[in-house]
C-alpha atoms as a PDB file:
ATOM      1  CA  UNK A   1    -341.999 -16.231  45.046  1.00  0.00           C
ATOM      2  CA  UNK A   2    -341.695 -19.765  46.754  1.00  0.00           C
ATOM      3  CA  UNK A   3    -345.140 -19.243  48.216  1.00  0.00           C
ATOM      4  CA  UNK A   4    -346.186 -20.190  44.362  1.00  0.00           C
ATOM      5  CA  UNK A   5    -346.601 -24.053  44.196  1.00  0.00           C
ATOM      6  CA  UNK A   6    -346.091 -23.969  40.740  1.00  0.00           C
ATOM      7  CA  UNK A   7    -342.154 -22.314  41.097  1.00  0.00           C
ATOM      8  CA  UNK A   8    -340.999 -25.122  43.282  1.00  0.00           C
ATOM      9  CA  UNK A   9    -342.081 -27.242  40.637  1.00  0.00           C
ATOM     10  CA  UNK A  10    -340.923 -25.421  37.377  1.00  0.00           C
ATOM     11  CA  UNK A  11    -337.386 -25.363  39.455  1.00  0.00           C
ATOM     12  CA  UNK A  12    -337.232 -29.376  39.843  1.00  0.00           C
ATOM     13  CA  UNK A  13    -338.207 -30.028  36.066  1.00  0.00           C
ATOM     14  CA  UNK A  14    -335.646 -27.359  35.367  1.00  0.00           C
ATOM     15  CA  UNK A  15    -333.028 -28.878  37.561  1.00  0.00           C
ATOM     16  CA  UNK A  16    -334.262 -33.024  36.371  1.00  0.00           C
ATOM     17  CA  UNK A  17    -333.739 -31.366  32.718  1.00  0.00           C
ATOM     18  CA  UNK A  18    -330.184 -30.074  33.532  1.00  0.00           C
ATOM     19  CA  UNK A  19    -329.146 -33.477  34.623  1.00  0.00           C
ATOM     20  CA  UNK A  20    -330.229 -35.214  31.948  1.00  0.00           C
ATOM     21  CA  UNK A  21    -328.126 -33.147  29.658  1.00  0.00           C
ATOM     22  CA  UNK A  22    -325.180 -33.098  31.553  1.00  0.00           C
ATOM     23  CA  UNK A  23    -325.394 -37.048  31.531  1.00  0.00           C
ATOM     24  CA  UNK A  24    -326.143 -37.940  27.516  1.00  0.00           C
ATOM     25  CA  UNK A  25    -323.606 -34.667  26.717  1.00  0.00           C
ATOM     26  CA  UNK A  26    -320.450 -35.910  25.266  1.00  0.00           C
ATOM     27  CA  UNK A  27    -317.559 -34.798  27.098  1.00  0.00           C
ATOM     28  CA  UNK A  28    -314.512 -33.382  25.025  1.00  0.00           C
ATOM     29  CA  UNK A  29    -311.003 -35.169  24.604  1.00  0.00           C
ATOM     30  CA  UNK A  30    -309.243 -32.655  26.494  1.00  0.00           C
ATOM     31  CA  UNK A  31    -312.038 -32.731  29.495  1.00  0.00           C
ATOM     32  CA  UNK A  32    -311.583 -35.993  29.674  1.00  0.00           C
ATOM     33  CA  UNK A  33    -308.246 -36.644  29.978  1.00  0.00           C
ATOM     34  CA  UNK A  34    -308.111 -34.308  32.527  1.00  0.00           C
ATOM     35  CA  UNK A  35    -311.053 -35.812  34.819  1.00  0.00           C
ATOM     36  CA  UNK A  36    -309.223 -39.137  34.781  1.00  0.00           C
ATOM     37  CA  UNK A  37    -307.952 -37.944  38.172  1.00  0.00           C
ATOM     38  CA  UNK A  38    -311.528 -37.422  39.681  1.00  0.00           C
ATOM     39  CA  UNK A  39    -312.398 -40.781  38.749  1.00  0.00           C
ATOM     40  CA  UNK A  40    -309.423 -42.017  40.720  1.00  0.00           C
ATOM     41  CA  UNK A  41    -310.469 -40.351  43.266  1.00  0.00           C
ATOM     42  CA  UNK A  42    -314.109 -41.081  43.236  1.00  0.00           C
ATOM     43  CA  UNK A  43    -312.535 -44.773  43.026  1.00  0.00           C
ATOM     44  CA  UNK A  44    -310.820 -44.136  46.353  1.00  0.00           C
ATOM     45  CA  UNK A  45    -313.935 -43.320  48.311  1.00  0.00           C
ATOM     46  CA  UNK A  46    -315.106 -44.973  51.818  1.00  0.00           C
ATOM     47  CA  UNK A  47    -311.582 -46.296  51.131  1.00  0.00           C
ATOM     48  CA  UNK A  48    -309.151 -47.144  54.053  1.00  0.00           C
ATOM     49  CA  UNK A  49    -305.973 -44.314  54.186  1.00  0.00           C
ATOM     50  CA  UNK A  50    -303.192 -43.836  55.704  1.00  0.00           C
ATOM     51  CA  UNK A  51    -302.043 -39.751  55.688  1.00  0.00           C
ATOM     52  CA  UNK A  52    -298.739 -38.855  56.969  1.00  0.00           C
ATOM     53  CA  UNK A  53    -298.714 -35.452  57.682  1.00  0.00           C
ATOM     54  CA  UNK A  54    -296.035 -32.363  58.472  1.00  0.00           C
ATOM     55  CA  UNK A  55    -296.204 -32.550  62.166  1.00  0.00           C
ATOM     56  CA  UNK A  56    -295.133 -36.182  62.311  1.00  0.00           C
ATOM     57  CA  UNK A  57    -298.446 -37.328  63.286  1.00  0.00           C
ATOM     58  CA  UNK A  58    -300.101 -40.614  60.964  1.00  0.00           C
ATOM     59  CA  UNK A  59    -303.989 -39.911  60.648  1.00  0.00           C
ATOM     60  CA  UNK A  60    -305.674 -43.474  59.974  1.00  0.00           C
ATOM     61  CA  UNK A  61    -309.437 -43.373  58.288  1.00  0.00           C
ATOM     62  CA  UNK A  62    -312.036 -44.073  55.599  1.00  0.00           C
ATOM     63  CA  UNK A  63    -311.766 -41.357  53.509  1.00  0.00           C
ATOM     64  CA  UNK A  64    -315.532 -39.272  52.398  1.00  0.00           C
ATOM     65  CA  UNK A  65    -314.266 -36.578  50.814  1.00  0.00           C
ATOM     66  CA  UNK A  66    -312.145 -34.716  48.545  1.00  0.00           C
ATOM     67  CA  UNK A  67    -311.852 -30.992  47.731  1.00  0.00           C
ATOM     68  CA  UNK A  68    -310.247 -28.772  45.229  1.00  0.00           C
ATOM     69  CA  UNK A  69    -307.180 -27.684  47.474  1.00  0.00           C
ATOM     70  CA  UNK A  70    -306.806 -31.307  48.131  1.00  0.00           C
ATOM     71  CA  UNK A  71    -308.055 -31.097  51.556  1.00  0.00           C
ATOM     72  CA  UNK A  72    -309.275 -34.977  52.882  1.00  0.00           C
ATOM     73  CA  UNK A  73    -312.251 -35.898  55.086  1.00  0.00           C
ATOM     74  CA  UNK A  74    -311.547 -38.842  56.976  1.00  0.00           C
ATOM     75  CA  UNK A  75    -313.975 -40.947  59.110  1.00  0.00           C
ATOM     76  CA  UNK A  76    -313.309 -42.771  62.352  1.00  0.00           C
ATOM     77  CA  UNK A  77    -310.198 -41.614  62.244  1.00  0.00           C
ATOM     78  CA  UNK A  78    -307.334 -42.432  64.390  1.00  0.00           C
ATOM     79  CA  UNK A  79    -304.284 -40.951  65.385  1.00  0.00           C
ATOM     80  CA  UNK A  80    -300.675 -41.817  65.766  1.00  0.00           C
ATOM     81  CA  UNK A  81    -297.844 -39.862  66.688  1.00  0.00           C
ATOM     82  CA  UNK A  82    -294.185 -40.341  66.509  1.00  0.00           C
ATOM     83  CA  UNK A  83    -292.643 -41.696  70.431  1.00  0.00           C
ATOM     84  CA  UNK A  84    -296.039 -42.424  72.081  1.00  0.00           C
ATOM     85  CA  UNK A  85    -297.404 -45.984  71.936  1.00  0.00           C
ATOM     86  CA  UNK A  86    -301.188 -46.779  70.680  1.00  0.00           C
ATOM     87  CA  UNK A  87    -303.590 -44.663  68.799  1.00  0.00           C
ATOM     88  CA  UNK A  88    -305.991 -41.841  69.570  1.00  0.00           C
ATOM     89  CA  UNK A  89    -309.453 -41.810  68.231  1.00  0.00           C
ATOM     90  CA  UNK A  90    -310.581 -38.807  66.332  1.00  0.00           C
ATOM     91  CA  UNK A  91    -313.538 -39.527  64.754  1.00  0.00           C
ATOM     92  CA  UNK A  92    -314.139 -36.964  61.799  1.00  0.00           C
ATOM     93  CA  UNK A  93    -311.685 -35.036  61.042  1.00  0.00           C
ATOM     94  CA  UNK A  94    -310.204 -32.633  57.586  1.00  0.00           C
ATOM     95  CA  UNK A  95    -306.763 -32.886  56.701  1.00  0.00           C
ATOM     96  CA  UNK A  96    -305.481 -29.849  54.978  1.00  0.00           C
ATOM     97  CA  UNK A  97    -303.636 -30.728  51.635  1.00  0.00           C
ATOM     98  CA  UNK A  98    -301.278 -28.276  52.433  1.00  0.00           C
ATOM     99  CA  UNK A  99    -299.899 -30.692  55.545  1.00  0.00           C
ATOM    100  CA  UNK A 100    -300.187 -33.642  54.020  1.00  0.00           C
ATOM    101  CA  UNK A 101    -296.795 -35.720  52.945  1.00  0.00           C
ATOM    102  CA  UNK A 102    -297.925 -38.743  51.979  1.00  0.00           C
ATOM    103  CA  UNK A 103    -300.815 -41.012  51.356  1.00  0.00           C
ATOM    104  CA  UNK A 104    -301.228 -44.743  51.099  1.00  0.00           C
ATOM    105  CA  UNK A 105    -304.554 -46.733  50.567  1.00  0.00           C
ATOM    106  CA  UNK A 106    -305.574 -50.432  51.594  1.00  0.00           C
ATOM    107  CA  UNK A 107    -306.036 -51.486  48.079  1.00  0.00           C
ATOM    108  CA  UNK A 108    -308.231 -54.453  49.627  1.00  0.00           C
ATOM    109  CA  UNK A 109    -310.977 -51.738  50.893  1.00  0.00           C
ATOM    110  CA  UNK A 110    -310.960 -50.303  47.137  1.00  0.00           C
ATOM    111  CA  UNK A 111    -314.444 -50.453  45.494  1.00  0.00           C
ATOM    112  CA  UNK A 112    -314.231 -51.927  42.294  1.00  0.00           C
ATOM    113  CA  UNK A 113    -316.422 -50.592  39.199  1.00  0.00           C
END
C-alpha cells in the first residue's frame, strides 16, 4: 500500500536503478541505426518551424513535441492562410502528421550539441 513509507521509497531506488542501466547499457547496431532519427528530432526541439499543412493553411511555431504518428506540438504558434493578409495567433496547438505536407526549420534557432 502507498500508506507504507517504505514502498514509496523501494519504488524510487527501483526506478533510480532502472535508469542507471538503461544509461551504461550498450545499445545494439541495429537499435542504433534506427534511433538516428530520434536524435534528429530531439535536435529539432524548441526549434523554429514552418508546417504547411492539407488545408492550405502555414502553422508558424517552436516546436515541443513529437509523437509516434508524427503528430507536432507547436508553441506560440501562428497562423497563415492562403488569400488573407497577416497572421493569426494560436498559441499551442497539435498538428496531426496525417495533415501535414511539409516542414521547414530555421536552422539558426537549431540547438547545437
Amino acid at each position: 500500500m502507498l500508506s507504507d513509507p517504505g514502498v514509496l521509497q523501494r519504488a524510487k531506488e527501483a526506478r533510480e536503478k532502472r535508469l542507471a542501466m538503461e544509461q551504461t547499457a550498450p545499445v545494439p547496431a541495429e537499435e542504433s541505426e534506427e534511433r538516428q532519427h530520434v536524435e534528429q528530432i530531439k535536435r529539432l526541439l524548441n526549434s523554429h518551424l514552418k508546417v504547411h499543412i492539407t488545408d492550405g493553411r502555414t502553422i508558424y511555431g517552436t516546436l515541443v513535441c513529437v509523437d509516434e504518428h508524427a503528430n507536432l506540438i507547436l508553441d506560440r504558434a501562428e497562423e497563415e492562410r492562403e488569400g488573407v493578409d497577416g497572421r493569426r495567433m494560436l498559441s499551442s496547438v497539435m498538428v496531426p502528421g496525417k495533415h501535414i505536407k511539409g516542414v521547414w526549420c530555421d536552422f539558426t534557432t537549431v540547438a547545437t550539441p
